[in-house]
Each structure stands twice: as C-alpha cells, then as structure tokens.
Protein backbone atom coordinates (compact mmCIF):
# COMPACT_ATOMS: atom_id res chain seq x y z
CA UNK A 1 1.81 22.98 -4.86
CA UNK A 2 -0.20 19.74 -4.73
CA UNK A 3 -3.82 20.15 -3.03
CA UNK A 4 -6.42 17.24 -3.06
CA UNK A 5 -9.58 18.35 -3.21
CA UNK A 6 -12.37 16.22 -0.85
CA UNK A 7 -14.15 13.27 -2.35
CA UNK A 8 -17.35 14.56 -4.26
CA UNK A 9 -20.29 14.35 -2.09
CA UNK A 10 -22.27 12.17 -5.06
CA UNK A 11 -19.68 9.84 -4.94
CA UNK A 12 -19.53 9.19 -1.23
CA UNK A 13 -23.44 8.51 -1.44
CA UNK A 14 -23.51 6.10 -4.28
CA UNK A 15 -20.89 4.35 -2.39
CA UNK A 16 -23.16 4.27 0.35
CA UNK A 17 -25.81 2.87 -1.93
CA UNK A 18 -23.84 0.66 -3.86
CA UNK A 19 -22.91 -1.19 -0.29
CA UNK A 20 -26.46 -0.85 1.29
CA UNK A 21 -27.87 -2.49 -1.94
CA UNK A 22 -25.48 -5.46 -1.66
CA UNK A 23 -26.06 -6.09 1.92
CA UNK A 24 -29.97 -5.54 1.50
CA UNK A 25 -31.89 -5.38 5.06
CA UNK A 26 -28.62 -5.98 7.03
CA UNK A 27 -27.62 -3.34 8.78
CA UNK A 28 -24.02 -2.46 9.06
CA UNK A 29 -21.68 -0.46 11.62
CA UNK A 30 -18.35 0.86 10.32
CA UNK A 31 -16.53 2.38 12.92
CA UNK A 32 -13.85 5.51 12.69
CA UNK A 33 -11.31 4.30 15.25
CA UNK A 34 -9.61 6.31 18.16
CA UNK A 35 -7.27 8.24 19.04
CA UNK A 36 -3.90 6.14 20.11
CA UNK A 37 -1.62 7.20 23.17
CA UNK A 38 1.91 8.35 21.88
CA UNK A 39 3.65 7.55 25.60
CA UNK A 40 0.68 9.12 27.32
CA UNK A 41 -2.56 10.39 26.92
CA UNK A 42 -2.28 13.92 25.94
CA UNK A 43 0.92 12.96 23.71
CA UNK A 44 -1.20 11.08 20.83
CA UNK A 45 -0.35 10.02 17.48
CA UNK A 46 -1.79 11.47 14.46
CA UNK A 47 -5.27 10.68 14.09
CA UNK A 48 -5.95 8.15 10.85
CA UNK A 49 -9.39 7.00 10.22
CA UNK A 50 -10.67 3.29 9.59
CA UNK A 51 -10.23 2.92 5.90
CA UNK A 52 -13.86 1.66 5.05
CA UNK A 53 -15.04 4.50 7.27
CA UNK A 54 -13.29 7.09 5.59
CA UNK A 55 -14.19 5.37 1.79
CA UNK A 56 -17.76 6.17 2.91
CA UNK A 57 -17.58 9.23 4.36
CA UNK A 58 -14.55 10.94 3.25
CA UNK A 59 -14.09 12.30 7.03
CA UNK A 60 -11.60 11.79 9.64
CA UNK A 61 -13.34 11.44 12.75
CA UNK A 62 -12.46 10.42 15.70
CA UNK A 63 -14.75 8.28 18.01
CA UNK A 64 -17.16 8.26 14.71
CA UNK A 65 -19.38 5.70 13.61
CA UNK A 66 -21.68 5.36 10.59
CA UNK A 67 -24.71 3.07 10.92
CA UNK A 68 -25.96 2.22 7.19
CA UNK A 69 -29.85 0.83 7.54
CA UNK A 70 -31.21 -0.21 4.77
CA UNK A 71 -31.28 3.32 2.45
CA UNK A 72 -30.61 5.33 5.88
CA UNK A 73 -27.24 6.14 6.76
CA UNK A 74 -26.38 8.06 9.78
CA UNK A 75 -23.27 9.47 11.41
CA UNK A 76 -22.65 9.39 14.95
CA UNK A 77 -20.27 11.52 16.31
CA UNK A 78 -18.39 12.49 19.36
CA UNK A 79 -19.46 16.47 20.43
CA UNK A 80 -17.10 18.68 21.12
CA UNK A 81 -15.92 19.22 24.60
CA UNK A 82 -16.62 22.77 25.85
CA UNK A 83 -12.86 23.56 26.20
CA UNK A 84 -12.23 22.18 21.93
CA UNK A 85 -12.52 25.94 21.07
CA UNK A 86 -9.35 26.49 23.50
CA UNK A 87 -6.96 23.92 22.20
CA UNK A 88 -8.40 22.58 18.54
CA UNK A 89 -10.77 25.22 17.44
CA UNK A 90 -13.83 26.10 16.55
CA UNK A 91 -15.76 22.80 15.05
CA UNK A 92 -17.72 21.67 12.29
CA UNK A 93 -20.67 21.58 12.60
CA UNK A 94 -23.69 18.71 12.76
CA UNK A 95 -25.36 20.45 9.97
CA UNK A 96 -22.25 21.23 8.15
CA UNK A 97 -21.01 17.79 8.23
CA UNK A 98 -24.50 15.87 6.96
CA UNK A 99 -24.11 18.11 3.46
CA UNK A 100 -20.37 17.46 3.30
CA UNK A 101 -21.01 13.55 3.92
CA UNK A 102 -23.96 13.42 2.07
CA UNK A 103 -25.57 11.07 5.41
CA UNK A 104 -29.63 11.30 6.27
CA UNK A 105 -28.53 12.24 9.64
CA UNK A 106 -25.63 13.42 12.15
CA UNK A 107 -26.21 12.31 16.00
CA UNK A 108 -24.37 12.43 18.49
CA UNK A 109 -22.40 9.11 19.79
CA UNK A 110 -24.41 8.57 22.72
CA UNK A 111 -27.07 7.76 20.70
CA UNK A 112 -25.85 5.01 18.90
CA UNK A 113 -26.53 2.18 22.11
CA UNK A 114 -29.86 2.89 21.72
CA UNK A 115 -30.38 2.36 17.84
CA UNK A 116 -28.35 -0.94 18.30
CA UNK A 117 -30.29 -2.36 21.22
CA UNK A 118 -31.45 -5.82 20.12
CA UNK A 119 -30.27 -6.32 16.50
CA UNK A 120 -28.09 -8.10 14.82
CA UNK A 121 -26.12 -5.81 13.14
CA UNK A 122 -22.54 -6.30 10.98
CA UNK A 123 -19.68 -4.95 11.43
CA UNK A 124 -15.66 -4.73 10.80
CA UNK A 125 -13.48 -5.09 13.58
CA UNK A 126 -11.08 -2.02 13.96
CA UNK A 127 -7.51 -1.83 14.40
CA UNK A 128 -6.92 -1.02 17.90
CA UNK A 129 -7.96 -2.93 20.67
CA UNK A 130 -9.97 0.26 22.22
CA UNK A 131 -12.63 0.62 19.86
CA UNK A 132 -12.67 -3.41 19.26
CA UNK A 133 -13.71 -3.47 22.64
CA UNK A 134 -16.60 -0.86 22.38
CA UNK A 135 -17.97 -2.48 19.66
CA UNK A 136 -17.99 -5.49 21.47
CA UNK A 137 -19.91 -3.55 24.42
CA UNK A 138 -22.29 -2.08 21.29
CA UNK A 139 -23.17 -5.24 19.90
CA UNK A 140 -23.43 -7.44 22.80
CA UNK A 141 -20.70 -9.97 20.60
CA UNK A 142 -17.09 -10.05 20.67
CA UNK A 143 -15.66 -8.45 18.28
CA UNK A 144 -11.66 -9.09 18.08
CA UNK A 145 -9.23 -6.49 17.10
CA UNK A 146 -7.87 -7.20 13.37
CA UNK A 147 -9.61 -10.41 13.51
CA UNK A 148 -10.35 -10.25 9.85
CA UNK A 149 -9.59 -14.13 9.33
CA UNK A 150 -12.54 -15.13 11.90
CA UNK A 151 -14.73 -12.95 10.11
CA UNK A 152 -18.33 -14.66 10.02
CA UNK A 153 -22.11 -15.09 9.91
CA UNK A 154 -23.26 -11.10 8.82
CA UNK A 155 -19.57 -9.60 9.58
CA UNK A 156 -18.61 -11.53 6.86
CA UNK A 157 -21.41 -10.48 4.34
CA UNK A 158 -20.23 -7.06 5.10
CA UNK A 159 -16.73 -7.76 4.22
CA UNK A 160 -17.60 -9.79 1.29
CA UNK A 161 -19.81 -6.45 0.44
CA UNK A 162 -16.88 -4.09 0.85
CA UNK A 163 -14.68 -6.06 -0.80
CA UNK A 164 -17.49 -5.76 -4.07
CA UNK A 165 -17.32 -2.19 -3.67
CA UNK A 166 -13.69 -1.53 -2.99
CA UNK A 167 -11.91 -3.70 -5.30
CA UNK A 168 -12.73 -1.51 -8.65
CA UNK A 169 -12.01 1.51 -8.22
CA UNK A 170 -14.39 4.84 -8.98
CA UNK A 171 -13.23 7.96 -10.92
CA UNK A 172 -13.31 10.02 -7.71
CA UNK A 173 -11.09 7.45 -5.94
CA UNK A 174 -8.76 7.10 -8.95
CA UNK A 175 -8.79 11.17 -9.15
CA UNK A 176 -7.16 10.76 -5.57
CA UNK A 177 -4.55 8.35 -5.94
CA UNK A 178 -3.37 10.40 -8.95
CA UNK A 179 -3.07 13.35 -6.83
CA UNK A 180 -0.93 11.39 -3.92
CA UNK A 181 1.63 10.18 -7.07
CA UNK A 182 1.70 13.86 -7.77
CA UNK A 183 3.22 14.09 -4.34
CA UNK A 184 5.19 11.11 -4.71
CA UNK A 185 6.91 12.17 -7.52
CA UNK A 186 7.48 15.70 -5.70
CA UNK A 187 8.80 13.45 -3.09
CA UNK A 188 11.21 11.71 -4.99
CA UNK A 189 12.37 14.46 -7.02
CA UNK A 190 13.35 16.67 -4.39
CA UNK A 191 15.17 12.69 -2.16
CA UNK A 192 17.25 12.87 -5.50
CA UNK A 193 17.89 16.38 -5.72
CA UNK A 194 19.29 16.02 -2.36
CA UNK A 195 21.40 13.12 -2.50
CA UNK A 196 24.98 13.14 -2.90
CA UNK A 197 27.98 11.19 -1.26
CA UNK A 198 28.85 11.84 2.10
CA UNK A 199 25.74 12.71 3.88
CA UNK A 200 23.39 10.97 5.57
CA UNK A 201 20.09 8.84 4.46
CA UNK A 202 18.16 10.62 6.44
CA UNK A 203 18.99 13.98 4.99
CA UNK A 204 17.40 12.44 1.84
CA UNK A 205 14.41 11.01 3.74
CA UNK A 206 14.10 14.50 4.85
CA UNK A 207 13.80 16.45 1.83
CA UNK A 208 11.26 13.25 0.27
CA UNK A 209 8.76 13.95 3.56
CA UNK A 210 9.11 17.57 3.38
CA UNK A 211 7.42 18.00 -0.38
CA UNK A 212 4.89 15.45 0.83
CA UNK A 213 3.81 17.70 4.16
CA UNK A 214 3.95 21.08 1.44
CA UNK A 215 1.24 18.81 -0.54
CA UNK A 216 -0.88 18.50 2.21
CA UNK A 217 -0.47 15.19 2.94
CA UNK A 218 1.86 12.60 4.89
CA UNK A 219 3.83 9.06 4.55
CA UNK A 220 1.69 6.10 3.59
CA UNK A 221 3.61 4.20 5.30
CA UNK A 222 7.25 4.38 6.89
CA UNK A 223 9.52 5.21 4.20
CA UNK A 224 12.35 2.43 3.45
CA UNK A 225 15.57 5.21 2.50
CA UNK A 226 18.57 3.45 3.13
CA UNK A 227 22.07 2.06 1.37
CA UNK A 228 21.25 -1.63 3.01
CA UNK A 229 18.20 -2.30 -0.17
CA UNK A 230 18.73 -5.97 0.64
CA UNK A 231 16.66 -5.66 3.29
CA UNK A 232 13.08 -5.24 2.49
CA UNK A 233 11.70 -3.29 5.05
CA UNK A 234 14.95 -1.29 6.34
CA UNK A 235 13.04 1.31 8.75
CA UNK A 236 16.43 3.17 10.31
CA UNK A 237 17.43 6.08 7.78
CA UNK A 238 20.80 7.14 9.73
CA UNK A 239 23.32 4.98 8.00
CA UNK A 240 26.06 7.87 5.99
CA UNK A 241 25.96 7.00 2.17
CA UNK A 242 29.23 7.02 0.33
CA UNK A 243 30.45 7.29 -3.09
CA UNK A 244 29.53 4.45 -5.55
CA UNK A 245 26.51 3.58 -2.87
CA UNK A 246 23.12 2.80 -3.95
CA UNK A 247 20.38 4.59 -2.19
CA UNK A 248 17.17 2.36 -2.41
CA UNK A 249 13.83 4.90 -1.75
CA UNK A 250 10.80 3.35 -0.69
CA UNK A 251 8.29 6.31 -0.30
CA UNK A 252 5.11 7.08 -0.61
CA UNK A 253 2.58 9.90 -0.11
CA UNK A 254 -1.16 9.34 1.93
CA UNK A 255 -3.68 12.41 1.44
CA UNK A 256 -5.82 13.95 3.61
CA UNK A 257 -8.72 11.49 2.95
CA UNK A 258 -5.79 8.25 3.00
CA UNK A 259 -5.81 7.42 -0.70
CA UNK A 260 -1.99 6.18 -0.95
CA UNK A 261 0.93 5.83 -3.53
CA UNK A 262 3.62 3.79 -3.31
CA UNK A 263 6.69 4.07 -4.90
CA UNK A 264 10.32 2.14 -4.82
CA UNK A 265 13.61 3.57 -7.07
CA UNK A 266 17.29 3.16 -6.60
CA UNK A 267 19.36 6.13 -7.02
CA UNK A 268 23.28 5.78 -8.08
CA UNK A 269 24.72 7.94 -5.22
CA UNK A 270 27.47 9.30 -7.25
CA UNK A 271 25.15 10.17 -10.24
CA UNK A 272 25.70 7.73 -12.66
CA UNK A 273 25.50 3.51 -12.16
CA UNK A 274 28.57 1.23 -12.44
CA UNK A 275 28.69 -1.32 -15.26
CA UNK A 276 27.65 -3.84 -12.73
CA UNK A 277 24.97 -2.09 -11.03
CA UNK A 278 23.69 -1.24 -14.31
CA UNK A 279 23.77 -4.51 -15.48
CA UNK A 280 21.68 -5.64 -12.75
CA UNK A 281 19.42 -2.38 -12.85
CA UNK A 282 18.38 -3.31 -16.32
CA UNK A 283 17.50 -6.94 -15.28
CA UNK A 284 15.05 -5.89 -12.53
CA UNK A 285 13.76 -2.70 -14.67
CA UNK A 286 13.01 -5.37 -17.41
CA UNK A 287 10.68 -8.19 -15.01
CA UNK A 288 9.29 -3.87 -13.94
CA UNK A 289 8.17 -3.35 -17.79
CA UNK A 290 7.10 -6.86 -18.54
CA UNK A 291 4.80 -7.38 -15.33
CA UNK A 292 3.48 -3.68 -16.08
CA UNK A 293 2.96 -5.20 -19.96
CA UNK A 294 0.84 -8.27 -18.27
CA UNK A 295 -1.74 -5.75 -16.03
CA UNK A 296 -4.79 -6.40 -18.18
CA UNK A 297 -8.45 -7.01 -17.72
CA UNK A 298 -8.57 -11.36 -16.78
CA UNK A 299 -5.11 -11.62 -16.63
CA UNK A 300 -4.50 -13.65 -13.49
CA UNK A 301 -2.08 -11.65 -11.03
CA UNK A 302 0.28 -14.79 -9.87
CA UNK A 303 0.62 -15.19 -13.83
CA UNK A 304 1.98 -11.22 -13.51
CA UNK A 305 4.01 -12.38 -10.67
CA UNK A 306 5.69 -15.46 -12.93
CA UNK A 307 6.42 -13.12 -15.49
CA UNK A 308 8.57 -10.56 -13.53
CA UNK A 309 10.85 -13.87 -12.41
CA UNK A 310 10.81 -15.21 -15.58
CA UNK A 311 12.39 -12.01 -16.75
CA UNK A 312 14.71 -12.16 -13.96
CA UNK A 313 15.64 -15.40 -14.30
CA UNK A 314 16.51 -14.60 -17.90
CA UNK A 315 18.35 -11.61 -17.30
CA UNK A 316 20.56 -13.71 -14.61
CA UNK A 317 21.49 -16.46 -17.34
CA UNK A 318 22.52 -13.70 -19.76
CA UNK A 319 24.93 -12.14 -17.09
CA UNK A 320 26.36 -15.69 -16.23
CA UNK A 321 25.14 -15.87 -12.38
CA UNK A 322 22.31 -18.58 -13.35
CA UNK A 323 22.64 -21.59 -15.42
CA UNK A 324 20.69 -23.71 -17.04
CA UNK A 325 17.13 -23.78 -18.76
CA UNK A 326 15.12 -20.36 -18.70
CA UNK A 327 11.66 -22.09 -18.28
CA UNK A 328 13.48 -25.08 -16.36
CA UNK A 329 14.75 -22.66 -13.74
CA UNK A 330 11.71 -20.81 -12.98
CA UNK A 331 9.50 -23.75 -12.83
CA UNK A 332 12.07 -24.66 -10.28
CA UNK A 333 11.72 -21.38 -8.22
CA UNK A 334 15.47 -20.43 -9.09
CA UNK A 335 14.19 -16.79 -9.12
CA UNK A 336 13.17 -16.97 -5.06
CA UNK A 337 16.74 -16.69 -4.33
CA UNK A 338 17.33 -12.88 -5.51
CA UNK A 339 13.06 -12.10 -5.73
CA UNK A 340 12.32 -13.40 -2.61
CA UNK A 341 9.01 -11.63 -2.43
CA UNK A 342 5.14 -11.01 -4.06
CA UNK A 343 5.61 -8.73 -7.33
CA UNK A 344 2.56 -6.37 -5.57
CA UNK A 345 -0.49 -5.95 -3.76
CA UNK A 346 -3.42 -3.88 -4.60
CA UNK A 347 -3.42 0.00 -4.06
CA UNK A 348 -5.99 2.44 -2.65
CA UNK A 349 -7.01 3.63 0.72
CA UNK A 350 -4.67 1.47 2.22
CA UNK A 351 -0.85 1.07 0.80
CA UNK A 352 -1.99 -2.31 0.87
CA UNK A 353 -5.35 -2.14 0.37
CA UNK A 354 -7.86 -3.98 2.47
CA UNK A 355 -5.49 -6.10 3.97
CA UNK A 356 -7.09 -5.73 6.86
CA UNK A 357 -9.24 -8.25 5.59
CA UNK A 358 -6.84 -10.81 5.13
CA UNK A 359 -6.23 -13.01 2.55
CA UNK A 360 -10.07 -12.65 1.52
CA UNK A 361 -9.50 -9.63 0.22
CA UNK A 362 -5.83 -10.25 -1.91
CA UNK A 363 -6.82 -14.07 -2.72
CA UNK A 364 -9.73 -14.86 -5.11
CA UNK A 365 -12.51 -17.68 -3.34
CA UNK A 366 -10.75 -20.84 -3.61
CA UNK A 367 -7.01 -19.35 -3.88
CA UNK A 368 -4.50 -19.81 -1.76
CA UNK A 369 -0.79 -19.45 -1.00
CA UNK A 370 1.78 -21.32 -2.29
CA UNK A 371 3.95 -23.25 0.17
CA UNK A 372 7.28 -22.08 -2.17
CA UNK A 373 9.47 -20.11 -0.35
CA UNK A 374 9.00 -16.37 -1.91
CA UNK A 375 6.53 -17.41 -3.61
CA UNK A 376 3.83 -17.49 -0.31
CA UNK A 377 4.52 -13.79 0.19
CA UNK A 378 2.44 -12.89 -2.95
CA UNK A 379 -0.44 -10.31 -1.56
CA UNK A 380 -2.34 -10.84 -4.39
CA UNK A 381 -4.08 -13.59 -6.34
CA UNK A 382 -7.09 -12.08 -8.07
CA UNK A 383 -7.84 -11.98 -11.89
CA UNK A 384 -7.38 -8.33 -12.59
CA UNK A 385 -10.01 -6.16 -14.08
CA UNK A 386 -10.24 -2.49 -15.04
CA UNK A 387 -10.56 0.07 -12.23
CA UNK A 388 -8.10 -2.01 -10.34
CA UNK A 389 -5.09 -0.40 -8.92
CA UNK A 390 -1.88 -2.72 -8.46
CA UNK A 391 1.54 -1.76 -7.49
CA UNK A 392 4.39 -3.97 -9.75
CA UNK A 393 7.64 -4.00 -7.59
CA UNK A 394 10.23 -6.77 -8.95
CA UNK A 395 13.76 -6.67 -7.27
CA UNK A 396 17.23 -7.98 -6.82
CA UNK A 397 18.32 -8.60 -3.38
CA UNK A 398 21.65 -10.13 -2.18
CA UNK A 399 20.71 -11.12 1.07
CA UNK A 400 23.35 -12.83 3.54
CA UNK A 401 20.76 -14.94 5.27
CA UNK A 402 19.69 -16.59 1.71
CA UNK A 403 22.71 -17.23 0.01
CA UNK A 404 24.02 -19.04 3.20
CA UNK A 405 20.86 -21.19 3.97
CA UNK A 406 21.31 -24.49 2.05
CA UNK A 407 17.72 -25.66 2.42
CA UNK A 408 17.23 -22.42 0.21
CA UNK A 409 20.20 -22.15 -2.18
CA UNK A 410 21.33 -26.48 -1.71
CA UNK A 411 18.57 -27.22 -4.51
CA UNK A 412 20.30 -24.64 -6.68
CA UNK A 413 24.10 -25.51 -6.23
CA UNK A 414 24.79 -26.50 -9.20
CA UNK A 415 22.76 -23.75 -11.68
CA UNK A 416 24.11 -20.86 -9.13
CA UNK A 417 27.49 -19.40 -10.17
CA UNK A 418 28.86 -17.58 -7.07
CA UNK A 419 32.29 -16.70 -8.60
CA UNK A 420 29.91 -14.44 -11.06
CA UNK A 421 27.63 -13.64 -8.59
CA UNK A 422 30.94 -12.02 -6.29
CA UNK A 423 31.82 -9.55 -9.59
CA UNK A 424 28.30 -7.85 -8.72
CA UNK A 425 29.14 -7.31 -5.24
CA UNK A 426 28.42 -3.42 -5.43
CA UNK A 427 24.66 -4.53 -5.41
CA UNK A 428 23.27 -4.88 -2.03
CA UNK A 429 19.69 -4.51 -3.56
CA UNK A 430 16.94 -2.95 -6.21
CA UNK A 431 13.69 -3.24 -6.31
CA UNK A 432 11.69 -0.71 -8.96
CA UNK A 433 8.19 -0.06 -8.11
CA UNK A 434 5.05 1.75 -10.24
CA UNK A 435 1.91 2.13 -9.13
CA UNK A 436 -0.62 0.93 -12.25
CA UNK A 437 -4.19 1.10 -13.08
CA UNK A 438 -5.78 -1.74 -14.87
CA UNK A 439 -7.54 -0.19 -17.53
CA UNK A 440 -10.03 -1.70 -20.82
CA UNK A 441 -6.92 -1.43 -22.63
CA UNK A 442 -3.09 -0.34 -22.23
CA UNK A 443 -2.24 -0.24 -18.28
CA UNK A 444 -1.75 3.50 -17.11
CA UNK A 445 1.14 3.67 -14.79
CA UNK A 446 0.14 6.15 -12.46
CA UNK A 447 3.72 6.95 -11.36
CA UNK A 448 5.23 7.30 -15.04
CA UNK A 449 6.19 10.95 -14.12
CA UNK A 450 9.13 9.46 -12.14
CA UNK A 451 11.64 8.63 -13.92
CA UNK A 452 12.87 4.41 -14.16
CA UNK A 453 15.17 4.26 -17.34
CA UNK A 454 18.77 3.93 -15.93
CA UNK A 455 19.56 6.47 -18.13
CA UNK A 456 16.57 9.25 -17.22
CA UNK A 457 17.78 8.78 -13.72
CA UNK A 458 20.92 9.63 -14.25
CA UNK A 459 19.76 12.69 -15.89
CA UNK A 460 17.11 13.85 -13.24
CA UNK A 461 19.56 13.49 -10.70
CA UNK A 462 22.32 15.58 -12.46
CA UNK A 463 19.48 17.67 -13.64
C-alpha cells in the first residue's frame, strides 16, 4: 500500500523564506479557501485547499489564512465549533499545528481584520467567489475570483514571487509527486486488469479510483475512461466497450497534501492491437519518446511541442494518410488536424500547475500564443530547466468536427489522403501521456513504471 508521508517541516519553512525574501517588506495573504455547497449546505464537497496555501503549509484548512510579514509567518485559523467533537472529532491543536507547519504563530481567524487594518498587503485571489469576497472585505480592495489575468500593483509581485518559487521544484515536492505516480500506476494496473469486452467503462474507472482511495489519496482531476478517445475531455464513463474497442484512460492520482500525476494510455480491449491500431499506436508512442528525448535544461518547450508533430507528421507520410514534404507539412500545421492540442503543461500541486495564474505562469515574459489553430492550446512556453516537472501527451484523434470543417482541413486537401485515412477507421483516438522531470542530464520519466511499448501492454494486460 502507497502512503505519502507529510511535507518535511524544514522544507515548508524555507519555502516560506525563500518567498518572504523575494517579496522583501511586502506583506502577503494566501488564503485556504472554503468549504463549497454540494446541493446544500450540510451536503459539501470534499474540502481541497488553495494550492499556494497548501505549498506553504502542507495543511488542508478550511477558512485558513497565512499572513507572511517580513520573516513572521502566522496562521490564522477557524476554531472549532463546540459540537466538532460530535460530528468530525477531536481537533488539532493550535500548538500542535505551529510545530507541524513550522509558522511563528497560530491565531485564531478573527484576528486577522485587525493585523490587516490599514496596509497594503498582497494577495492571490481564490477560486470561489466566497472567500474572493472576504478578502475583498479584509483588504478594503476588490479582489475578483480567479482573476489571475488582472493581477497587479503588489498582487502581482506576489504572483511573480510564487511563480520563482514554484516553478523548480524541491526534493520534498518531487518526493511527492513520485509517490502520487506510485498510485497512478496502481491505478492503471488494476483499470487494465479489469478490462475486458463486454462490460462497461465505468467498471474500469472503478477499479482505477479504487487503488487510488487504498493509497490514501483521490482523482487529480476527473478521469477521461471512455471508448470515444477522440474527444479530449470525455467526462461520462457509462458507454459498454466491445471487442476490438480501444479504451483511452486518462487518470491520475492527487495526495493528501494535492501533489498530482497525470497519466493518459490506450488499452486494446481485446488484449492485443489490430495492425491498424498498432500502426497508429506506434506513430503517437514515437512524437511520446521523442518530446520525452527533447525535456532538457534550455530547451524551449514549444520547440518540445514541434517535435512531437514533427514525429507525427512523419509517421502519417510513412502510413500513406499525409503527403508531401516532412518539414513542408509541419511548417504548414498539417499535424493540427489529428494533434489538435498543446503536447503538456507543467505538473505539481496542481494537474496543471499554477494555472490559476494564467498564462503568466505557463508563458515566459514576452511569450505568447500562437493564433494557429492547435497550436494556441499549448499550456506551456517556458525554457525548461531542471527541477521542472512537465507532462508530454502527443495524440491521434479522428475527430468528426475537424475532418468536416474546410477552413481546417480546405488548406490540406490536397496532402490529406482520406481513402487511407478510412482503412484506420478502428481508431477513434490515442493520446500517450508521461509525467517527466527535467533533470541536469537524461529526463526521468516519473511514470516509466507503466507500461507504453505496444507490446508491454499487451503483456501487462494478459499478465
């Protein structure tokens, strides 16, 4: 059984100290977030933590905020009610939780107005429009929920500041993610296990989620388990799967302190691919390896991007559904047709990590999208470095909506043979994703453990 183990204490401090150096005598707020009605109050969802909360403190609080002064940093928290004991438990705490955070101080919330009053003080906006609101009401400002591309004057100093600290990765935040693609790969050994003709996706959804709650932890995000690959963000599992199928598996595991993993394969539902899937398998699982091959320190990410539709572009020609130039054909954008999507984002607290900020925190100062259809839904656009955590998630998709749109497929007429194309029919979609850490030398792909080779899936599954 997988068990994370909390965030060092040391390592939450010099966090602390790292991001109270940077942002010198400007005082920053980073709120926890709420709780969020289900249907109705009592009926709640799960409780998740702010991200840049829980990087600093390593605790899942509700109501929480930490107030970082200068070298001061102290937690205010909500108390518990006198009837907690009854339906929660017995709490931490305030003692307790100042040596497990590592903070100068624990107060209680109603405290924090007070050490606010009259200062100009920076702050994130949260997620929900609750606790947007009371920081608004804290501050005296307004402070708009996910308004992360208004962000200025100190709020954006702060962002700027996290964005320093979270980008490269520390050995007790890279010690987590390895332990949620642990649970991923628990995950997607037992989906496979479980698969087999005639049952539903949801069965294998099932089995994936199960290993992940017997680790501890929970879904990073809402896992994509479905027969229908070509579309990208399928969130309905209750479609049967039947012989010859492809089951596309989009899950990932979150631990208890949200460190994520993200993880995409495509299982053959009868155990073994057909010569055309497999053809097509080896195309995508080719840009996989070369983009991996390209994760190295300065090595701009829309260069690792290129790469994986180079490769795929390549890998079309050879089969005879492409014609034309290799390099002639990608300068074009051929690839956008069947890749119609970034080849990753960054990976850490967040399944896409920091997005929250915006485009500040995937795009490099003076980066921006490109206007190319696929193409402008690249997360990332940063020169990587090591400590940097990337997922690399090149695909195939056959997607009705595309190959029917002539302002998308018209420039292409001519290089785009459809009578080839229709032989590969049994191919709704693949996509083949690793989660990899950029390293001083060869990238480590976190998620190696999971087997990728056409071949090694075929045996884990019979296996």
């Amino acid at each position: 059984m997988i068990w994370t183990d909390p965030t060092p204490t040391s390592a939450l401090v010099v966090r602390r100290t790292k991001l109270s150096n940077a942002l010198g005598d400007l005082p920053a707020l980073l709120v926890a977030g709420s709780y969020r009605a289900r249907n109705y109050p009592a009926n709640r969802y799960p409780f998740r933590a702010e991200s840049h909360f829980l990087y600093l403190t390593g605790a899942q609080l509700p109501g929480a905020a930490l107030l970082l002064d200068g070298s001061r940093a102290t937690l205010f928290v909500v108390p518990a009610a006198s009837d907690d004991p009854l339906w929660h438990g017995e709490s931490e705490g305030l003692g307790e939780l100042r040596k497990r955070a590592g903070v100068d101080a624990v107060a209680p919330i109603e405290e924090l107005p007070a050490a606010l009053a009259g200062r100009a003080v920076a702050t994130i906006p949260a997620n929900d429009d609750t606790t947007a609101a009371w920081q608004s009401s804290l501050l005296g400002r307004t402070v708009r929920p996910r308004g992360a591309s208004a962000l200025e004057g100190p709020d954006s100093l702060l962002a700027d500041a996290l964005l320093g600290a979270r980008l490269i990765h520390d050995e007790a935040a890279v010690a987590q993610i390895r332990r949620s693609c642990e649970a991923t790969t628990a995950g997607h050994h037992a989906g496979a296990r479980a698969l087999r003709p005639g049952i539903r996706e949801a069965v294998v959804r099932a089995a994936i989620e199960a290993e992940f709650i017997k680790c501890g932890m929970t879904t990073a995000y809402g896992s994509i388990v479905t027969t229908h690959g070509e579309v990208l963000h399928h969130e309905r599992s209750d479609g049967m799967v039947a012989e010859g199928d492809l089951l596309l598996v989009d899950a990932g595991a979150e631990n208890a302190e949200g460190w994520s993993s993200d993880v995409t394969r495509v299982y053959p539902a009868s155990g073994r691919f057909s010569a055309t899937q497999r053809a097509l398998y080896d195309v995508v699982l080719a840009a996989n390896r070369a983009a991996i091959a390209k994760v190295r320190p300065n090595v701009r990410y829309r260069d690792v991007h290129l790469e994986a539709g180079r490769t795929i572009v390549r890998g079309l020609v050879d089969l005879g559904i492409l014609r034309g130039d290799v390099d002639g054909l990608v300068e074009r954008g051929a690839y956008t047709i069947f890749f119609p999507h970034g080849v990753g984002h960054l990976l850490g607290l967040d399944v896409h990590d920091m997005e929250d900020l915006g485009d500040r925190a995937g795009y490099a100062p003076g980066r921006t999208r490109s206007p190319r259809f696929g193409d402008r839904y690249l997360r990332l656009d940063r020169d990587l470095a090591p400590g940097m955590a990337v997922t690399i998630e090149p695909g195939f998709y056959q997607v009705p909506a595309i190959l029917r749109d002539d302002t998308l497929v018209g420039p292409f007429a001519k290089d785009l043979d459809r009578d080839a194309l229709a032989r590969f029919r049994d191919v709704r979609g693949i996509r083949l994703e690793d989660d990899v850490l950029c390293t001083h030398g060869e990238p480590e792909i976190l998620t190696r453990a999971i087997p990728i080779d056409a071949a090694a899936v075929e045996a884990w599954m019979r296996a």
